[in-house]
Protein backbone atom coordinates (compact mmCIF):
# COMPACT_ATOMS: atom_id res chain seq x y z
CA UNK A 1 5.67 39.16 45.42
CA UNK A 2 8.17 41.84 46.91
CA UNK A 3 10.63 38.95 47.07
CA UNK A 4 10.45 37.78 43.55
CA UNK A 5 11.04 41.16 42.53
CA UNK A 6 14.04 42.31 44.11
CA UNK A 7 15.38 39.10 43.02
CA UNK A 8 14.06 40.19 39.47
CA UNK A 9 15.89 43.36 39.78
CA UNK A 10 19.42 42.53 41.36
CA UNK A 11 19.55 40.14 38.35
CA UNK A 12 18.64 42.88 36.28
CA UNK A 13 21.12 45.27 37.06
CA UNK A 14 24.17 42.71 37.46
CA UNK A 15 23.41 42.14 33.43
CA UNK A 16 23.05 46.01 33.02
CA UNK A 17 26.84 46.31 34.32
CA UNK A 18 27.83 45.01 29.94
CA UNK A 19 27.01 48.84 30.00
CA UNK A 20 30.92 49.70 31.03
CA UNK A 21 32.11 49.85 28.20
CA UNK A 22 30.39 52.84 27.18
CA UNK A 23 29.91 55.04 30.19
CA UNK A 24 34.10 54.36 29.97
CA UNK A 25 34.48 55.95 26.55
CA UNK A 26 31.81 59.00 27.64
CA UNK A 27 34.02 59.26 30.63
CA UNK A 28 37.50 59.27 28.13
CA UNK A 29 38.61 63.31 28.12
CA UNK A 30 42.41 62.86 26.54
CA UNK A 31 42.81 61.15 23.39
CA UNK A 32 45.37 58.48 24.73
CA UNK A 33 42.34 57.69 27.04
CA UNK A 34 39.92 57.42 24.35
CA UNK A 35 42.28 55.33 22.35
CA UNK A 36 42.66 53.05 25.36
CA UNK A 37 38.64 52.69 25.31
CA UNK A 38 38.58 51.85 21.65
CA UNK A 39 41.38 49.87 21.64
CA UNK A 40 38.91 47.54 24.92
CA UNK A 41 36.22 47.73 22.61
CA UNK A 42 37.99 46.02 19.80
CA UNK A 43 39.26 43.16 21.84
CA UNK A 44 35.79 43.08 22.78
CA UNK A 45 34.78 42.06 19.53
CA UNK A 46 35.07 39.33 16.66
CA UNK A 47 37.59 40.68 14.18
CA UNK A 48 34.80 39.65 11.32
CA UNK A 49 32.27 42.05 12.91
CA UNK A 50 31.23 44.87 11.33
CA UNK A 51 31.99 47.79 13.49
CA UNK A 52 35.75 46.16 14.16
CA UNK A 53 37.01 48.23 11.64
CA UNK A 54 35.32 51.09 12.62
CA UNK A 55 36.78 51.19 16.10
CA UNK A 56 40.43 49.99 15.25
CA UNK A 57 40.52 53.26 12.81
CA UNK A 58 38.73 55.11 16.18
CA UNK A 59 41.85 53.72 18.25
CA UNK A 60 44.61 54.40 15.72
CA UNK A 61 42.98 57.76 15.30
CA UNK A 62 43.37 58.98 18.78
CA UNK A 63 46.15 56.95 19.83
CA UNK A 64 48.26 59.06 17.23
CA UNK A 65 47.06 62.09 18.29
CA UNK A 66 48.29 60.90 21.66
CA UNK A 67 51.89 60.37 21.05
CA UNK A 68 51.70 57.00 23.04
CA UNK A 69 54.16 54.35 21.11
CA UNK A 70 52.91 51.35 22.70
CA UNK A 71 49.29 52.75 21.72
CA UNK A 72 50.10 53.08 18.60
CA UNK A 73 51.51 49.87 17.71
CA UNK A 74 48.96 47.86 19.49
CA UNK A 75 46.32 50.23 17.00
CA UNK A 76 48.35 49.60 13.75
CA UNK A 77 48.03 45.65 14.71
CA UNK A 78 44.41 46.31 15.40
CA UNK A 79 44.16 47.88 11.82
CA UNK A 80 45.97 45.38 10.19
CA UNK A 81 43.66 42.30 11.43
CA UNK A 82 40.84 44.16 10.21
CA UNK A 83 42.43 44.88 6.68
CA UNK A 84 43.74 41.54 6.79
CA UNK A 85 39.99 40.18 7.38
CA UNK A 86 38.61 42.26 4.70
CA UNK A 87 41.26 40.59 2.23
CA UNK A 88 43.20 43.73 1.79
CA UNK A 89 46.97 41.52 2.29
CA UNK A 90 49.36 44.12 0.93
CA UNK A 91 47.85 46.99 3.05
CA UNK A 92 47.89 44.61 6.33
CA UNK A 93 51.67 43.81 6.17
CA UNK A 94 52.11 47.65 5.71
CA UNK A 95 50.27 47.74 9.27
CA UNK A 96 51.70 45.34 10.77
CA UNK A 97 55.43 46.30 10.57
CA UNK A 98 54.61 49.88 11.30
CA UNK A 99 52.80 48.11 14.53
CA UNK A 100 56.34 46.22 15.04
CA UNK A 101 58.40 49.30 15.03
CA UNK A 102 56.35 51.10 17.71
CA UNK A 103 56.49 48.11 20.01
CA UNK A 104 60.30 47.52 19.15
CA UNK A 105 61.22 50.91 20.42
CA UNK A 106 58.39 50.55 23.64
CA UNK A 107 59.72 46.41 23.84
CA UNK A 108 56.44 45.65 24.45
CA UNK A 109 57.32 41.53 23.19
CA UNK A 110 53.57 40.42 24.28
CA UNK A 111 52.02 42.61 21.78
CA UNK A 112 54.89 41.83 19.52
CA UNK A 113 54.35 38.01 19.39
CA UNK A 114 50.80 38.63 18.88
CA UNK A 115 52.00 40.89 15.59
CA UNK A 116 54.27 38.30 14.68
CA UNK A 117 51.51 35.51 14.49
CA UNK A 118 48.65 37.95 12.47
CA UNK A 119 52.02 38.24 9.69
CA UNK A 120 51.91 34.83 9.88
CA UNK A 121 47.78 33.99 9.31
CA UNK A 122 47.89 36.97 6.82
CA UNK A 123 50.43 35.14 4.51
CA UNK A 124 49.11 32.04 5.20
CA UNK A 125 46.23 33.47 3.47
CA UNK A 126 48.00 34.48 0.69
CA UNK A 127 49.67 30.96 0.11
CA UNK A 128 53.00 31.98 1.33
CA UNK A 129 53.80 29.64 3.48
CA UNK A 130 57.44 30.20 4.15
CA UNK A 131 56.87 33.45 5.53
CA UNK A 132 53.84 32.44 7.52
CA UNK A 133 56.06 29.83 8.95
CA UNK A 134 59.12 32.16 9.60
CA UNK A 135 56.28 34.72 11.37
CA UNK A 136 55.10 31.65 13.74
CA UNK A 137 58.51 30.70 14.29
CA UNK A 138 58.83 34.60 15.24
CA UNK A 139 55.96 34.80 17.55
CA UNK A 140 56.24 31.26 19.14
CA UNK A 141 59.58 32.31 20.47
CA UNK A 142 58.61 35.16 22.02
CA UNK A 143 55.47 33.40 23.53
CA UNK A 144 57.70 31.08 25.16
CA UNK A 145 60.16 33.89 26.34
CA UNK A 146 57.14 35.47 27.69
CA UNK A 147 55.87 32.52 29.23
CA UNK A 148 52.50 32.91 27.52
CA UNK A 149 51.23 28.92 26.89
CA UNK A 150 48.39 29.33 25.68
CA UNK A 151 49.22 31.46 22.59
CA UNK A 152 52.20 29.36 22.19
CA UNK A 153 50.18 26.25 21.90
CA UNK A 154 48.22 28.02 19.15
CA UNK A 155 51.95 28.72 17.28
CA UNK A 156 52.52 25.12 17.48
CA UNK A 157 48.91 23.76 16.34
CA UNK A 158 49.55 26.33 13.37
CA UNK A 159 52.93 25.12 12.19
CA UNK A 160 51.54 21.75 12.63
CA UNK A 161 48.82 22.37 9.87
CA UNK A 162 51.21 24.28 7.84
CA UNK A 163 53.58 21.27 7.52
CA UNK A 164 50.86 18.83 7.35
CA UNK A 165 50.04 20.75 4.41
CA UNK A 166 53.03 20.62 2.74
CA UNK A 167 53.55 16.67 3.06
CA UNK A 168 55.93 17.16 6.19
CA UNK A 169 54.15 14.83 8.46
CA UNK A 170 56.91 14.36 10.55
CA UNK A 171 57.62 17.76 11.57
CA UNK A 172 53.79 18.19 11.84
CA UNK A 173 53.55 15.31 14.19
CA UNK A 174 55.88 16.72 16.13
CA UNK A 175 54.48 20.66 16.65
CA UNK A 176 51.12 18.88 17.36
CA UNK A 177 52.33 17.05 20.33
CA UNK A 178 54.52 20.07 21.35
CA UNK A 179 50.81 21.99 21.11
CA UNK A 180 48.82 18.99 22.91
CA UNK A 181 51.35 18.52 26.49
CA UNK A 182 50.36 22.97 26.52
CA UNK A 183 46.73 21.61 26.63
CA UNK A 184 46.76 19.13 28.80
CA UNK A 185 48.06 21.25 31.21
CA UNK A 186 45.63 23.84 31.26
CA UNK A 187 43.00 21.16 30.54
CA UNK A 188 41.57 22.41 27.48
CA UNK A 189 39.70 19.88 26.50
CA UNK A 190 37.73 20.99 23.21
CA UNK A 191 41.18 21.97 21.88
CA UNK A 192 42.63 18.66 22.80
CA UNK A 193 39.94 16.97 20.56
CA UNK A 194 40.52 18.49 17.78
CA UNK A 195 44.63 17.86 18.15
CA UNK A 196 44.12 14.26 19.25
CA UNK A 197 42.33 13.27 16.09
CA UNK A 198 45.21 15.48 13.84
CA UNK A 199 47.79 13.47 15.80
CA UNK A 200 45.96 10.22 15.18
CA UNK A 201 45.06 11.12 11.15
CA UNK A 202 49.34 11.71 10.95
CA UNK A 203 50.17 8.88 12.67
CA UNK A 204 47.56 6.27 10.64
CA UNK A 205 49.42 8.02 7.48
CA UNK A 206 53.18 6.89 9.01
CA UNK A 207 51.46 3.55 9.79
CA UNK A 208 51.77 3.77 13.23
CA UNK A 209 48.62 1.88 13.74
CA UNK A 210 48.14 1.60 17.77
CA UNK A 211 49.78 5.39 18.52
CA UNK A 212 47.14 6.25 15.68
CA UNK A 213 44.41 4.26 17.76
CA UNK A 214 46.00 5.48 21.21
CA UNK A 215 44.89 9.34 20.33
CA UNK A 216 41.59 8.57 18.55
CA UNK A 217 40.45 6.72 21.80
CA UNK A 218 41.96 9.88 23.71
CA UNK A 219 39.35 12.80 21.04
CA UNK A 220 36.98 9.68 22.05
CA UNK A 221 36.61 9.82 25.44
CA UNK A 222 37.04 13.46 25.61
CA UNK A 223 34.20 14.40 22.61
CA UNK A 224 32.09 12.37 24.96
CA UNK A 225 32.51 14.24 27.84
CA UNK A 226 31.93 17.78 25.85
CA UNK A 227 29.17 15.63 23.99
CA UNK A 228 30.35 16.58 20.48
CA UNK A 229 28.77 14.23 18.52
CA UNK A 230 30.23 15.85 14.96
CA UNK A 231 33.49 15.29 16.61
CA UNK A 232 32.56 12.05 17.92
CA UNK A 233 30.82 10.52 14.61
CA UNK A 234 34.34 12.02 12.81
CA UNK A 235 36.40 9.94 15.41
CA UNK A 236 34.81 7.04 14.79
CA UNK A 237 34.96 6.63 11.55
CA UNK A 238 38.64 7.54 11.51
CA UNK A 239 39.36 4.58 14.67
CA UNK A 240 37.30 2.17 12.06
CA UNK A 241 39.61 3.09 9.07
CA UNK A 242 42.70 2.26 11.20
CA UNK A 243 40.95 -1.27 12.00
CA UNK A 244 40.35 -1.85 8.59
CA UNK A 245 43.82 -1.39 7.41
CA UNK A 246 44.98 -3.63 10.38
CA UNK A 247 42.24 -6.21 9.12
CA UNK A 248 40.19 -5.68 12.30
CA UNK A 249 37.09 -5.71 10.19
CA UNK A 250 34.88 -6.73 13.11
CA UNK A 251 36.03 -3.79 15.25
CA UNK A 252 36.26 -1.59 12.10
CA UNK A 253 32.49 -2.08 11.16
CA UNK A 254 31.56 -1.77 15.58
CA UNK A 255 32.79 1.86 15.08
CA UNK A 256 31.47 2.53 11.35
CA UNK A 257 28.25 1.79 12.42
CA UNK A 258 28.64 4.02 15.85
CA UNK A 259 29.25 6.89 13.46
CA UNK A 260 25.71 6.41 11.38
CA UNK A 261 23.62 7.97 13.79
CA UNK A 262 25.37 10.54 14.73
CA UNK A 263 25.22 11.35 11.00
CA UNK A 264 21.99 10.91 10.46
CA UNK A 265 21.12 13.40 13.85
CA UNK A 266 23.70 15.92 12.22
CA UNK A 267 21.81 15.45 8.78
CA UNK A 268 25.52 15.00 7.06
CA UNK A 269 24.53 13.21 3.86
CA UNK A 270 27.98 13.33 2.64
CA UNK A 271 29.68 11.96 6.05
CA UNK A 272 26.82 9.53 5.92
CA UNK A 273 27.40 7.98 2.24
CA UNK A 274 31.39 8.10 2.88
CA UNK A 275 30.61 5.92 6.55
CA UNK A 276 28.29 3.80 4.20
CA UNK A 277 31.27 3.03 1.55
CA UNK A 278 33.81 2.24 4.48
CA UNK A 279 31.47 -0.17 5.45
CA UNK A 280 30.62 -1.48 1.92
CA UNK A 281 34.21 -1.99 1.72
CA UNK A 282 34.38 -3.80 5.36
CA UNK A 283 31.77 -6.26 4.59
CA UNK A 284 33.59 -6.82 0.70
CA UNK A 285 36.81 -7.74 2.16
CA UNK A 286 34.74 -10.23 4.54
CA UNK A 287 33.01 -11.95 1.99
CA UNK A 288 30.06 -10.70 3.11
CA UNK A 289 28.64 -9.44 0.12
CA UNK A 290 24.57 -9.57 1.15
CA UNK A 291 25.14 -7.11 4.09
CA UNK A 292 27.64 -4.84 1.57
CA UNK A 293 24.44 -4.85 -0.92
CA UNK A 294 22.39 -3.37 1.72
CA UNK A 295 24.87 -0.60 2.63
CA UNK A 296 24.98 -0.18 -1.03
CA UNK A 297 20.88 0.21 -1.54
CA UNK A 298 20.88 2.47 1.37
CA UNK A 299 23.70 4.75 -0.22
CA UNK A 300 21.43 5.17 -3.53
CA UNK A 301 18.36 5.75 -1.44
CA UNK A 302 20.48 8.75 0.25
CA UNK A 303 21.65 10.04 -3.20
CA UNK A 304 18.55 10.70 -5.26
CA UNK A 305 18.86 14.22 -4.66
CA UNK A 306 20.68 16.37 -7.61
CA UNK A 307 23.48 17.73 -5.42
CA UNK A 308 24.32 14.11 -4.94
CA UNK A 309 24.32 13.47 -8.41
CA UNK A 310 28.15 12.19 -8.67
CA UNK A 311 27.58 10.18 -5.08
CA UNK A 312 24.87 8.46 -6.93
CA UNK A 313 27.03 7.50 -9.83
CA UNK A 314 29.48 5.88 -7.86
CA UNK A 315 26.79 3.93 -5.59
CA UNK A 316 25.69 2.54 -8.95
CA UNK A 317 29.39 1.33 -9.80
CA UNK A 318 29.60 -0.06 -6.73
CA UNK A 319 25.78 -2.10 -6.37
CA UNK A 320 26.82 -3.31 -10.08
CA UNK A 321 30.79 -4.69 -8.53
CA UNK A 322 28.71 -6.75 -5.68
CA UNK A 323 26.15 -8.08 -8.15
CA UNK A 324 29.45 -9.65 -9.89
CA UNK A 325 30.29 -10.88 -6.90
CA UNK A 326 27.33 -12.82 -6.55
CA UNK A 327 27.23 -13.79 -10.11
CA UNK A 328 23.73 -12.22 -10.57
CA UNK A 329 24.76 -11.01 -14.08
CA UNK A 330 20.88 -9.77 -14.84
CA UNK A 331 21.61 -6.91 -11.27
CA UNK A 332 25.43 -6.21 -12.29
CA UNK A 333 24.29 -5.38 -16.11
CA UNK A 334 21.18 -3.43 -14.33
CA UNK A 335 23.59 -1.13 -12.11
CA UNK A 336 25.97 -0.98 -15.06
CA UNK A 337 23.79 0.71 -17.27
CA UNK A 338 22.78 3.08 -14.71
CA UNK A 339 26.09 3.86 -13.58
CA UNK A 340 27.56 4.69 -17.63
CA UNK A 341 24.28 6.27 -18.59
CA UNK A 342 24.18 8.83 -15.38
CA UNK A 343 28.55 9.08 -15.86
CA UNK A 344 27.90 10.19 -18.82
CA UNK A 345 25.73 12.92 -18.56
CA UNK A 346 27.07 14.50 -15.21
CA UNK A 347 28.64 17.46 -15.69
CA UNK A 348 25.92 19.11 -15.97
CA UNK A 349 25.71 18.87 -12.54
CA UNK A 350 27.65 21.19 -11.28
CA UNK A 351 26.70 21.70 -7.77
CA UNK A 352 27.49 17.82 -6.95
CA UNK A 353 30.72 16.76 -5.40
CA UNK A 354 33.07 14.85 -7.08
CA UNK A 355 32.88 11.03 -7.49
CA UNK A 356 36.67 10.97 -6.36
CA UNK A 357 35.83 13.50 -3.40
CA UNK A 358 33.91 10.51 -2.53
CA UNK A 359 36.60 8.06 -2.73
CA UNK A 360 38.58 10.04 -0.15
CA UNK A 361 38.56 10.04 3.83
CA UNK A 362 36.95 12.82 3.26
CA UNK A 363 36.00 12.97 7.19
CA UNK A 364 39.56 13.13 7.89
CA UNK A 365 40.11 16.18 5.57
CA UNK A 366 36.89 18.14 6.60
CA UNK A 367 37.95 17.86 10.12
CA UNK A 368 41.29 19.12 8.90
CA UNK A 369 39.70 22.17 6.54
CA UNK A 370 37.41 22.82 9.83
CA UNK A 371 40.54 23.00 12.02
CA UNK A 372 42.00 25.69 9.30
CA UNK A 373 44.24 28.75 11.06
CA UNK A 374 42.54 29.95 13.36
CA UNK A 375 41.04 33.70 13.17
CA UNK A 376 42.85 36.21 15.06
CA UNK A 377 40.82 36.58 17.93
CA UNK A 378 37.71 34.95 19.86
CA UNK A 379 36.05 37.37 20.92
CA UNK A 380 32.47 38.04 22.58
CA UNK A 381 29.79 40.13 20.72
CA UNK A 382 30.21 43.42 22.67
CA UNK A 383 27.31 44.92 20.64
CA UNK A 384 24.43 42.42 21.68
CA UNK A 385 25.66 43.09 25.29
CA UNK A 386 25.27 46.91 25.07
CA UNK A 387 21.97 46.36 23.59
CA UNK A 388 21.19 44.03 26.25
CA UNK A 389 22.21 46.24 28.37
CA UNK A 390 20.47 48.88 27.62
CA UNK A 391 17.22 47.62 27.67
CA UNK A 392 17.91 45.64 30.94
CA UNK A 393 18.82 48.79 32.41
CA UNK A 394 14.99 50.25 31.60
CA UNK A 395 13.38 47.67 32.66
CA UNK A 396 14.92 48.00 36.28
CA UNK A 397 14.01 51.20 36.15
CA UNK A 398 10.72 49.81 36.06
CA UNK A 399 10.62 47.33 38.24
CA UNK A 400 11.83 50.02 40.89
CA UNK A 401 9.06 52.02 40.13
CA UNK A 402 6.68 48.96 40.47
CA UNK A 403 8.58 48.34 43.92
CA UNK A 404 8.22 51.51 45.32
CA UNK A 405 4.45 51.96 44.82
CA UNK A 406 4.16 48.47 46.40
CA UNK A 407 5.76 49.64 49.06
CA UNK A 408 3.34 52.47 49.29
């Protein structure tokens, strides 16, 4: 019993040490100390939590008080993220090139490059795209001067999704795989995913079929290592839509169905019915009208709720097309009457997504929205550790006391 409770309490007390934080800003005397403390705290936390602002005001507070340049630019940037994340643009820019003059005259070029890149999110935000591409042109060349990789391959992924954005695949393509040889370096896997299948969605739009299938395989085998099956059903079904535009139907529909249960585990109705239509569409350009109808059936049976009102509509169309097909006038006229009656009373509806939403890959783009710029920091919840903390640190207290009149 003594045994299990020393280990209980070393345990104990290593998770107690989260405490550091604040027994360092009790310990801060000078202001540029205290600054430094707040300034920990806030790279501590997510920029979207609600005590960030709070301390970055705490930081800029003392750190002008202190005098210290270098403190006082890295506070202004700290100010800016969080003004930035509350949506107040104009007032963010104002911090940030206040933060850049501080660090110009200290040359501090890491903090700088980090400045340079939060410009560049903030207008992003703001639809300005030029200048949130001259900013991340800004801060990726000091990342490189500074030989910082990581953040660099971050620049690169960004200006990737920027150009994607604007219809410039081709430069896009080419920041990606400037971003992806940084990963595979430092082996970051879950980021590689997510750039594989960019790479693969670009080069499937340039018709470069095989390069396309090349990097899908890659997120593949990688999402199955991290065993990310919303990556992995997402992969899949963009791999199949490459076979079907290379007429691989047989391979297309192997992968289409891999997708469905990984759908149907995630409870994605949406990804579902979209994987169900690629496969409709499979069987359709196979002749194989019988197994499209029961893709079809399935596709209404998933959209009888309201907020797949519009999905349901087009399911109709579709069931009333394969009944033509198979000359079963009696079924197509059945679906067709369905399909115009429910068309044309839908917008009341107005939760529903879009019939044409439906029509699109829209697996492709919702990876794509999901791999939006990034926020400015991941950070870990410094607040749930103090708490933590805190009560771990009574409870050893405890189990001492239980300890020592054992002992007795």
């Amino acid at each position: 019993m003594n045994k299990l409770f020393l280990i209980l309490l070393i345990f104990i007390i290593n998770l107690s040490f989260g405490i550091n934080e604040d027994i360092l800003l009790y310990n801060a005397k000078t202001t540029e100390q205290k600054a430094k403390v707040y300034i920990k705290i806030c790279d501590s936390l997510n920029n979207n939590n609600q005590f960030f602002g709070n301390y970055s005001s705490l930081a800029l507070e003392n750190a002008l008080k202190s005098k210290n340049k270098k403190l006082i630019g890295i506070s202004y940037k700290l100010e800016g993220i969080s003004q930035a994340d509350s949506g107040n643009y104009v007032q963010a820019l104002e911090s940030f090139n206040i933060s850049i003059s501080y660090l110009l005259d200290v040359n501090d070029e890491v903090t700088l490059g980090e400045v340079y890149n939060s410009i560049g999110i903030t207008y992003y935000y703001q639809g300005n795209l030029q200048k949130s591409a001259e900013n991340w042109e800004q801060a990726l060349r000091l990342y490189l001067k500074n030989n910082n990789k990581s953040s660099a391959a971050g620049c690169y992924n960004n200006i990737g999704l920027l150009k994607n954005a604007i219809g410039d695949n081709e430069q896009a393509l080419k920041n990606f795989k400037k971003a992806a040889l940084i990963l595979e370096e430092q082996g970051s896997k879950m980021k590689l995913t997510h750039l594989y299948v960019n790479i693969g969605i670009i080069e499937r739009d340039l018709k470069n079929y095989e390069t396309a299938i090349k990097y899908f395989k890659k997120a593949i085998y990688l999402k199955n290592i991290l065993k990310d099956e919303k990556g992995l059903s997402i992969a899949y079904n963009n791999i199949a839509m490459v076979y079907s535009l290379q007429k691989k139907f047989e391979l297309a529909e192997k992968y289409f169905s891999m997708a469905i249960p990984l759908k149907k585990t995630q409870k994605d109705n949406n990804g579902l019915m979209l994987t169900y239509i690629n496969l409709i569409d499979c069987y359709i350009a196979q002749e194989k009208i019988d197994q499209a109808i029961v893709y079809g059936q399935k596709g209404l049976d998933l959209s009888k709720h309201k907020e797949y009102v519009k999905n349901r509509a087009y399911f109709y169309k579709y069931m009333s097309d394969l009944y033509k097909l198979k000359n079963d006038t009696k079924k197509a006229e059945y679906y067709r009457v369905r399909y115009i009656h429910l068309n044309d009373s839908i917008e009341q509806y107005q939760d529903s997504l879009s019939i044409q939403t439906v029509l699109k890959n829209t697996d492709s783009l919702k990876f794509k929205n999901d791999k939006k710029i990034p926020n400015f920091k991941i950070k870990s919840n410094f607040n749930l550790i103090l708490t933590l903390s805190v009560i771990a640190l009574l409870i050893a207290i405890l189990v001492f006391i239980l300890l020592y009149k054992n002992k007795k």
